[in-house]
Protein backbone atom coordinates (compact mmCIF):
# COMPACT_ATOMS: atom_id res chain seq x y z
CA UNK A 1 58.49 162.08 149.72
CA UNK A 2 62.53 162.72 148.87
CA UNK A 3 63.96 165.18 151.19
CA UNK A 4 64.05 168.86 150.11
CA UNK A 5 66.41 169.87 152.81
CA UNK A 6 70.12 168.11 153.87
CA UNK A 7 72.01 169.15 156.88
CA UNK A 8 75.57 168.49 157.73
CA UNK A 9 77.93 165.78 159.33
CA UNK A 10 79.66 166.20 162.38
CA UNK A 11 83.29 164.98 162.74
CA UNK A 12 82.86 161.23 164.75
CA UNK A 13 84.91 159.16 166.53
CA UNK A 14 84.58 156.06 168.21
CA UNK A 15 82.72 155.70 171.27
CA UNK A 16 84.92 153.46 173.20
CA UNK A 17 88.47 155.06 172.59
CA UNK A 18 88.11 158.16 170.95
CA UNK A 19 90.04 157.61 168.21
CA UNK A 20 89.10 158.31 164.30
CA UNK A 21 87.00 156.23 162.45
CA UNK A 22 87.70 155.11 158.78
CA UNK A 23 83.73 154.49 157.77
CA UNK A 24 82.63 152.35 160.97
CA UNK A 25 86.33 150.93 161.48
CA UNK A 26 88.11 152.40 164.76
CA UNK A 27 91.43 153.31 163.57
CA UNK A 28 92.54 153.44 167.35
CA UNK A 29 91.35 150.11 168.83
CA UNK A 30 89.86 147.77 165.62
CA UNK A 31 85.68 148.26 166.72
CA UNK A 32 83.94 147.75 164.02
CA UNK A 33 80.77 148.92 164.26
CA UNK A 34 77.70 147.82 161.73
CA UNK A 35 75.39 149.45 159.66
CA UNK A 36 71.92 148.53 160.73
CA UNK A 37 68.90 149.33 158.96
CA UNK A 38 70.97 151.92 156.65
CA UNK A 39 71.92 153.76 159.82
CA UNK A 40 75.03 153.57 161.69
CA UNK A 41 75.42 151.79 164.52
CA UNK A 42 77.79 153.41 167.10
CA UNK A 43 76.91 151.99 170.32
CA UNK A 44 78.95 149.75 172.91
CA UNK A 45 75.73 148.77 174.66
CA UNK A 46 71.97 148.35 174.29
CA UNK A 47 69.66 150.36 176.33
CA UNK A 48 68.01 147.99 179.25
CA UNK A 49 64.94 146.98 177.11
CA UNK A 50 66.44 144.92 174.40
CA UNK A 51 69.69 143.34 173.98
CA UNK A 52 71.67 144.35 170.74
CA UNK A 53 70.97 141.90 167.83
CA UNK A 54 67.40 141.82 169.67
CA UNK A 55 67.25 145.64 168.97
CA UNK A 56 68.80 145.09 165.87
CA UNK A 57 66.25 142.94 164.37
CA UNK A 58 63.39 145.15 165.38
CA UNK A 59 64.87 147.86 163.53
CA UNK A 60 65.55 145.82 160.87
CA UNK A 61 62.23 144.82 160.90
CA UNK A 62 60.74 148.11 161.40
CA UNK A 63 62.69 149.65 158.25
CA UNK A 64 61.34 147.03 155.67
CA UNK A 65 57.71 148.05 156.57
CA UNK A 66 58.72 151.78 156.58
CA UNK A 67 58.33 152.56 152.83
CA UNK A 68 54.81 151.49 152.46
CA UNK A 69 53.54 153.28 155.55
CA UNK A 70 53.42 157.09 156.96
CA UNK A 71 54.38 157.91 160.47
CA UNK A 72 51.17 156.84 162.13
CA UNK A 73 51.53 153.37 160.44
CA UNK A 74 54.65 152.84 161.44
CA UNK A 75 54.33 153.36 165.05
CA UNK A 76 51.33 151.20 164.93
CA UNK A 77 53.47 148.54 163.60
CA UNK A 78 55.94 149.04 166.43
CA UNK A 79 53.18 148.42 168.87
CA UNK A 80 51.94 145.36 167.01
CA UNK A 81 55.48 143.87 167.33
CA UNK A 82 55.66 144.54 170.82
CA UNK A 83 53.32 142.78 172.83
CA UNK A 84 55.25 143.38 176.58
CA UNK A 85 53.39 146.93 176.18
CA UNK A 86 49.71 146.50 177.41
CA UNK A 87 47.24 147.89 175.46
CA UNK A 88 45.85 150.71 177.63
CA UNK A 89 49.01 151.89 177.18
CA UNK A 90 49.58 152.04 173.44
CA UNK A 91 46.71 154.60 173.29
CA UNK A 92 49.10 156.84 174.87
CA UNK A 93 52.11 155.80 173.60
CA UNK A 94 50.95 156.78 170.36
CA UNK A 95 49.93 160.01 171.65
CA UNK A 96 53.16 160.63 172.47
CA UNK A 97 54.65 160.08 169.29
CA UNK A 98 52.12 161.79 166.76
CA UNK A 99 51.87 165.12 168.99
CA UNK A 100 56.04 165.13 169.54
CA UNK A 101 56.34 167.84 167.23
CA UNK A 102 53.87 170.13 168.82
CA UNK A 103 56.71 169.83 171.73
CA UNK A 104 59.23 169.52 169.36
CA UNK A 105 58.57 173.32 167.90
CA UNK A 106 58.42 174.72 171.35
CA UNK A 107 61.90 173.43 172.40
CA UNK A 108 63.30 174.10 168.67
CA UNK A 109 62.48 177.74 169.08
CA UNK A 110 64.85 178.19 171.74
CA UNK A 111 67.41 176.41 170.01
CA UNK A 112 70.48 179.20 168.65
CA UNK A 113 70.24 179.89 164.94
CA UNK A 114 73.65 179.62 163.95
CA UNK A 115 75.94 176.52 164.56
CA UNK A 116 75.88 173.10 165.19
CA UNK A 117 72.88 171.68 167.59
CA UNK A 118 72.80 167.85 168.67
CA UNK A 119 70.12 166.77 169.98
CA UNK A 120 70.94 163.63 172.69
CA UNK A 121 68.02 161.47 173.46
CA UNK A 122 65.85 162.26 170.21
CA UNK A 123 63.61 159.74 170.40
CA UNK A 124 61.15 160.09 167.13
CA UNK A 125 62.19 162.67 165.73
CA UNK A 126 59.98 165.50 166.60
CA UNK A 127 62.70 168.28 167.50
CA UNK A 128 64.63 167.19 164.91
CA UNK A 129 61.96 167.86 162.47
CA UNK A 130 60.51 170.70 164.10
CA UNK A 131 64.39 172.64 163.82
CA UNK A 132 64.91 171.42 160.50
CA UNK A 133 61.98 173.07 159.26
CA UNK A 134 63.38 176.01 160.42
CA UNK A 135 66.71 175.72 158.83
CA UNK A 136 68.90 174.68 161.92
CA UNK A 137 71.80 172.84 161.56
CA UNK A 138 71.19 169.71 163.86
CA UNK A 139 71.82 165.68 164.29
CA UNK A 140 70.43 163.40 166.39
CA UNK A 141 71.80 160.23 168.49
CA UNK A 142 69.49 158.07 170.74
CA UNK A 143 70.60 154.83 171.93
CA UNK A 144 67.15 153.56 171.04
CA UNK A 145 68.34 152.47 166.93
CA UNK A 146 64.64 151.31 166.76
CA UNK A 147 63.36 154.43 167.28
CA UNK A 148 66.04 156.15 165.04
CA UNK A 149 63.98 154.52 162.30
CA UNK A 150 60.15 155.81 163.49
CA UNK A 151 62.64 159.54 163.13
CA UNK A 152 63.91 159.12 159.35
CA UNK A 153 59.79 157.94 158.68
CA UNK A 154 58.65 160.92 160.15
CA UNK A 155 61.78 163.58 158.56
CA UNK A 156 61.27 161.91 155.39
CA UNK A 157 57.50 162.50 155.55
CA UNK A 158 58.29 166.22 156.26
CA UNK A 159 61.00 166.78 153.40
CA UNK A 160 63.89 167.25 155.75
CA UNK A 161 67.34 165.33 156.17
CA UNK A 162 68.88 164.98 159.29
CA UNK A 163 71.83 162.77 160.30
CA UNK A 164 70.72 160.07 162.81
CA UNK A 165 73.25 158.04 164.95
CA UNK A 166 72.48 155.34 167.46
CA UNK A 167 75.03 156.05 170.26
CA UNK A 168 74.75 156.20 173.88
CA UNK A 169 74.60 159.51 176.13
CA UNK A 170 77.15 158.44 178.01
CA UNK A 171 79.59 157.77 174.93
CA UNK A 172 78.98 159.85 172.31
CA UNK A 173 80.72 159.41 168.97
CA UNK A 174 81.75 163.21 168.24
CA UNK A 175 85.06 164.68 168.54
CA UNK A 176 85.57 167.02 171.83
CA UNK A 177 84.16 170.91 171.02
CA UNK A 178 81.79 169.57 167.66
CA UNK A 179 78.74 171.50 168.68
CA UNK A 180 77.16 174.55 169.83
CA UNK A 181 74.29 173.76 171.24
CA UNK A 182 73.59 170.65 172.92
CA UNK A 183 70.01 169.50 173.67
CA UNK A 184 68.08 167.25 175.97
CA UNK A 185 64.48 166.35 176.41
CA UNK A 186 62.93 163.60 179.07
CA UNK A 187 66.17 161.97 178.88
CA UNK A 188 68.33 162.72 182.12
CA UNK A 189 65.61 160.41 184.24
CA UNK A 190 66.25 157.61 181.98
CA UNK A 191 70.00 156.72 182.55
CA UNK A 192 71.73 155.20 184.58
CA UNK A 193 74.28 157.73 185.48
CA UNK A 194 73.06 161.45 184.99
CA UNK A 195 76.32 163.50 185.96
CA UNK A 196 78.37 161.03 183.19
CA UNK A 197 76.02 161.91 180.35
CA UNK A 198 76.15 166.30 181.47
CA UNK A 199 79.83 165.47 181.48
CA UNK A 200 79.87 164.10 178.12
CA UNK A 201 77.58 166.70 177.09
CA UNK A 202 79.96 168.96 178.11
CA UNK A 203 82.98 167.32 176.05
CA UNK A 204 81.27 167.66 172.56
CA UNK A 205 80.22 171.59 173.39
CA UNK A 206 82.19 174.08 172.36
CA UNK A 207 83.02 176.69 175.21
CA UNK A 208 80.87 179.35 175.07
CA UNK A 209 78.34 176.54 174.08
CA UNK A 210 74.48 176.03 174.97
CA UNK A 211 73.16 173.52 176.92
CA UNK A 212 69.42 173.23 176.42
CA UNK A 213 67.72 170.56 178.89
CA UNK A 214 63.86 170.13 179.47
CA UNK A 215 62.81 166.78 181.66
CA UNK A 216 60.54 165.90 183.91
CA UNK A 217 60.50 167.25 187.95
CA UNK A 218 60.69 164.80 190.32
CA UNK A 219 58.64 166.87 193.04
CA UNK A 220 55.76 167.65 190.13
CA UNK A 221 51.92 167.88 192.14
CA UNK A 222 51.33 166.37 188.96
CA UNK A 223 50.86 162.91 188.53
CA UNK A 224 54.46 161.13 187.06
CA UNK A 225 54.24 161.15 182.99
CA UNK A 226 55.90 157.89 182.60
CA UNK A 227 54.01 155.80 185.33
CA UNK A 228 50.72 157.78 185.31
CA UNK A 229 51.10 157.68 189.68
CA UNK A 230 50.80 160.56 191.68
CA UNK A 231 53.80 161.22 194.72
CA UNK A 232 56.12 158.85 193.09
CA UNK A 233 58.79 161.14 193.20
CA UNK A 234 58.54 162.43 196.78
CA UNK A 235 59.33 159.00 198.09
CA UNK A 236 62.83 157.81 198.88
CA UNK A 237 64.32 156.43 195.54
CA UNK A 238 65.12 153.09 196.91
CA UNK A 239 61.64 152.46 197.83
CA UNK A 240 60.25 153.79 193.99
CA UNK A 241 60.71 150.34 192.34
CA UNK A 242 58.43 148.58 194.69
CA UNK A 243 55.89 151.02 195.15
CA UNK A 244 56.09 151.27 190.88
CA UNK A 245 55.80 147.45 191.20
CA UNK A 246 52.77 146.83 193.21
CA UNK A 247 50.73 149.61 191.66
CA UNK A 248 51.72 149.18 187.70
CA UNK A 249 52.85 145.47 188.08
CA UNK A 250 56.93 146.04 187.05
CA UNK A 251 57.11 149.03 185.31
CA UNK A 252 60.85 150.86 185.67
CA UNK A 253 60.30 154.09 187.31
CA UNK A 254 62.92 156.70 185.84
CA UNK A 255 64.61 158.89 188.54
CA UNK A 256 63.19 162.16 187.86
CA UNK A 257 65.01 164.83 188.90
CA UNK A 258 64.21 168.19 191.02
CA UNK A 259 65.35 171.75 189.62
CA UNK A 260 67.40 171.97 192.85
CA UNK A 261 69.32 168.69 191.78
CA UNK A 262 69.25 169.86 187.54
CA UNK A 263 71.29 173.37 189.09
CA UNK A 264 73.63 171.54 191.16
CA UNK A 265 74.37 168.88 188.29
CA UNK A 266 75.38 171.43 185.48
CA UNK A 267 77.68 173.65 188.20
CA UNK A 268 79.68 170.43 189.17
CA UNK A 269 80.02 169.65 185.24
CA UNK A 270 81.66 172.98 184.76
CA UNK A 271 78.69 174.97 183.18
CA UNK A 272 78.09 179.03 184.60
CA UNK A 273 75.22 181.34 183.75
CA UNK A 274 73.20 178.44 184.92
CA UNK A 275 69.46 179.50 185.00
CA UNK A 276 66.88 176.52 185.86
CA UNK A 277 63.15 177.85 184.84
CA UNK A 278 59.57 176.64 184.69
CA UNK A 279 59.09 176.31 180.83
CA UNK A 280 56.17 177.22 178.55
CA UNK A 281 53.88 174.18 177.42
CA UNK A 282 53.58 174.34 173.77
CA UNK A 283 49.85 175.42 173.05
CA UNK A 284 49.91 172.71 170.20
CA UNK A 285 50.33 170.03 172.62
CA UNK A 286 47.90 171.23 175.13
CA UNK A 287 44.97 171.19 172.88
CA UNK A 288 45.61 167.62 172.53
CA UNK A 289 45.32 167.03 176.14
CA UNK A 290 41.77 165.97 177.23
CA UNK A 291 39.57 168.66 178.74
CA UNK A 292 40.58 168.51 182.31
CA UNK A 293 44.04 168.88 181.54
CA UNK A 294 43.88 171.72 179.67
CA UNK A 295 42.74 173.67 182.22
CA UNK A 296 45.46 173.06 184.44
CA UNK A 297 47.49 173.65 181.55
CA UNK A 298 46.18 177.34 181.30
CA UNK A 299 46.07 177.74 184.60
CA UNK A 300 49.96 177.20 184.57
CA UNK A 301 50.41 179.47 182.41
CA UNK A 302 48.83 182.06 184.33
CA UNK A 303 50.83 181.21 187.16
CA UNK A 304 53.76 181.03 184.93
CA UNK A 305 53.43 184.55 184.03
CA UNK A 306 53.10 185.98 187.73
CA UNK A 307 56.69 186.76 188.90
CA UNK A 308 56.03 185.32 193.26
CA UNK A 309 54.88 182.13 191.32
CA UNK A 310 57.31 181.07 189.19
CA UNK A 311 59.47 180.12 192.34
CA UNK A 312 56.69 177.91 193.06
CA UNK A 313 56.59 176.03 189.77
CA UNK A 314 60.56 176.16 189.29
CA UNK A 315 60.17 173.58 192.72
CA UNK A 316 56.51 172.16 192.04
CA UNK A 317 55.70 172.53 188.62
CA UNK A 318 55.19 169.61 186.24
CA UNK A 319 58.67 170.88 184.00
CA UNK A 320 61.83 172.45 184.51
CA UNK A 321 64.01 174.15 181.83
CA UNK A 322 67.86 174.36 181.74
CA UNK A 323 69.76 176.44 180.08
CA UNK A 324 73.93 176.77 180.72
CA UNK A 325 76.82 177.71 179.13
CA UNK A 326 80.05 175.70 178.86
CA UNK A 327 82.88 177.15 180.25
CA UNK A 328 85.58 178.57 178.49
CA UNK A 329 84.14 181.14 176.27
CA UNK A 330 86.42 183.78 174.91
């Protein structure tokens, strides 16, 4: 299917220095930076998976088999080229990815409907096709160029255009002030350095502008979504990679973070009107879940509904929702 709908460019610059680009050429310190898999290429370092002409050639890869295949098909051939992931997990996996936009149109709806949104972290696409649908002006970066190409698949199976960049969190490739809205989901537990990526995230928002940020809470009764282990996060962080080790064999565990530690973050990256909530799950989504999680899904949102127990979930619950504004509005 051709796209029916195109959305803008932002203004970028090069990651390393700052200064204009001429196509993918730094005018300011001579990077050039490649076009890979007909999208650009604007990062100064892989993400800790794959190296970068490793990452390169999966994408490469991935985008020949795109035109013959829809969304589904093409994460299934992701997973067929990636034997490190164990089966049991692929099943969920690709859950993940075909229910994204059920996720996707909750977030989207709380996105502003004027200006410039970037999303940071986008993953496969499903906010990005969720606000497009809607008419939002929005691009998406994730450092993950692989991925980048599962997102164009599933935009270009929905009609909708949006500009995709692989670029880092840390070192975005937008002039300072380019958006109004930046936005975030299950991405601040993945890197390396959380208050360097806010800060960034700061840098490219206009003031007066949005930050949006849903992820993960790192004191959750739930069991951890990445890991599948219950009480991960409640243990000291330097003793998570060995506990992660001898029950899943190796896997990474992210550093999930509490509400407490999201509120403290955005203050000391100059955000104000700070407000750190319990969001709603996106009934979409639920339905999806198997039986026993969907009633502790509606029981949530009963709970989320009763004033005394939203403290509660703001420290326990499974989610927490940001929402600041950069400083410096007129």
């Amino acid at each position: 299917m051709s796209p029916t709908a195109t959305i803008g460019t932002s203004e970028r610059v090069c990651p390393a220095c700052r200064g204009a680009l001429l196509g993918l050429s730094c005018v300011g310190c001579g990077r050039e930076f490649p076009e890979v898999a007909g999208l650009p290429d604007l990062r100064v370092a892989s993400d800790r998976f794959l190296d970068l002409p490793g990452e390169r050639a999966k994408a490469e890869r991935l985008a020949r088999i795109a035109p013959g295949v829809d969304l589904k098909g093409l994460a299934e051939a992701y997973y067929a080229m990636t034997p490190d992931v164990e089966p049991r997990r692929r099943g969920f996996y690709l859950g993940h990815i075909l229910g994204a936009e059920a996720r996707g149109s909750a977030l989207a709806a709380l996105l502003p409907r004027s200006g410039r949104t970037l999303e940071v972290g986008c993953g496969t696409g499903g906010l990005l096709a969720s606000a497009a649908r809607l008419g939002l002006d929005v691009e998406g970066v994730d450092i993950a160029l692989r991925w980048l190409v599962v997102a164009r698949r599933r935009l270009d199976d929905r009609g909708v255009s949006v500009p995709l960049v692989a670029a880092s969190a840390e070192r975005l490739p937008y002039a300072d002030a380019s958006f109004d809205c930046v936005v975030a989901d299950s991405l601040l537990e993945h890197l390396d350095d959380p208050p360097l990526a806010v800060a960034e995230w700061a840098r490219v928002l206009r003031p007066g502008g949005t930050l949006l940020v849903w992820s993960p809470n790192r004191y959750s009764l739930a069991v951890d979504p990445h890991v599948r282990l219950w009480g991960l996060g409640w243990l000291p962080r330097r003793w998570m990679s060995a506990y992660v080790r001898w029950r899943r064999g190796g896997a990474w565990p992210p550093a999930c973070l509490s509400a407490g530690d999201a509120r403290r973050l955005a203050a000391e990256e100059g955000f104000e009107e700070i407000e750190v909530e319990p969001p709603s799950i996106p009934e979409g989504w639920a339905m999806s879940r198997p039986a026993s999680q969907r009633r502790l899904i509606a029981a949530y949102g009963l709970l989320r509904e009763m004033k005394g127990a939203r403290t509660l979930l703001r420290a326990f619950g499974p989610l927490w929702q940001l929402r600041a504004t950069r400083r410096g509005a007129a």
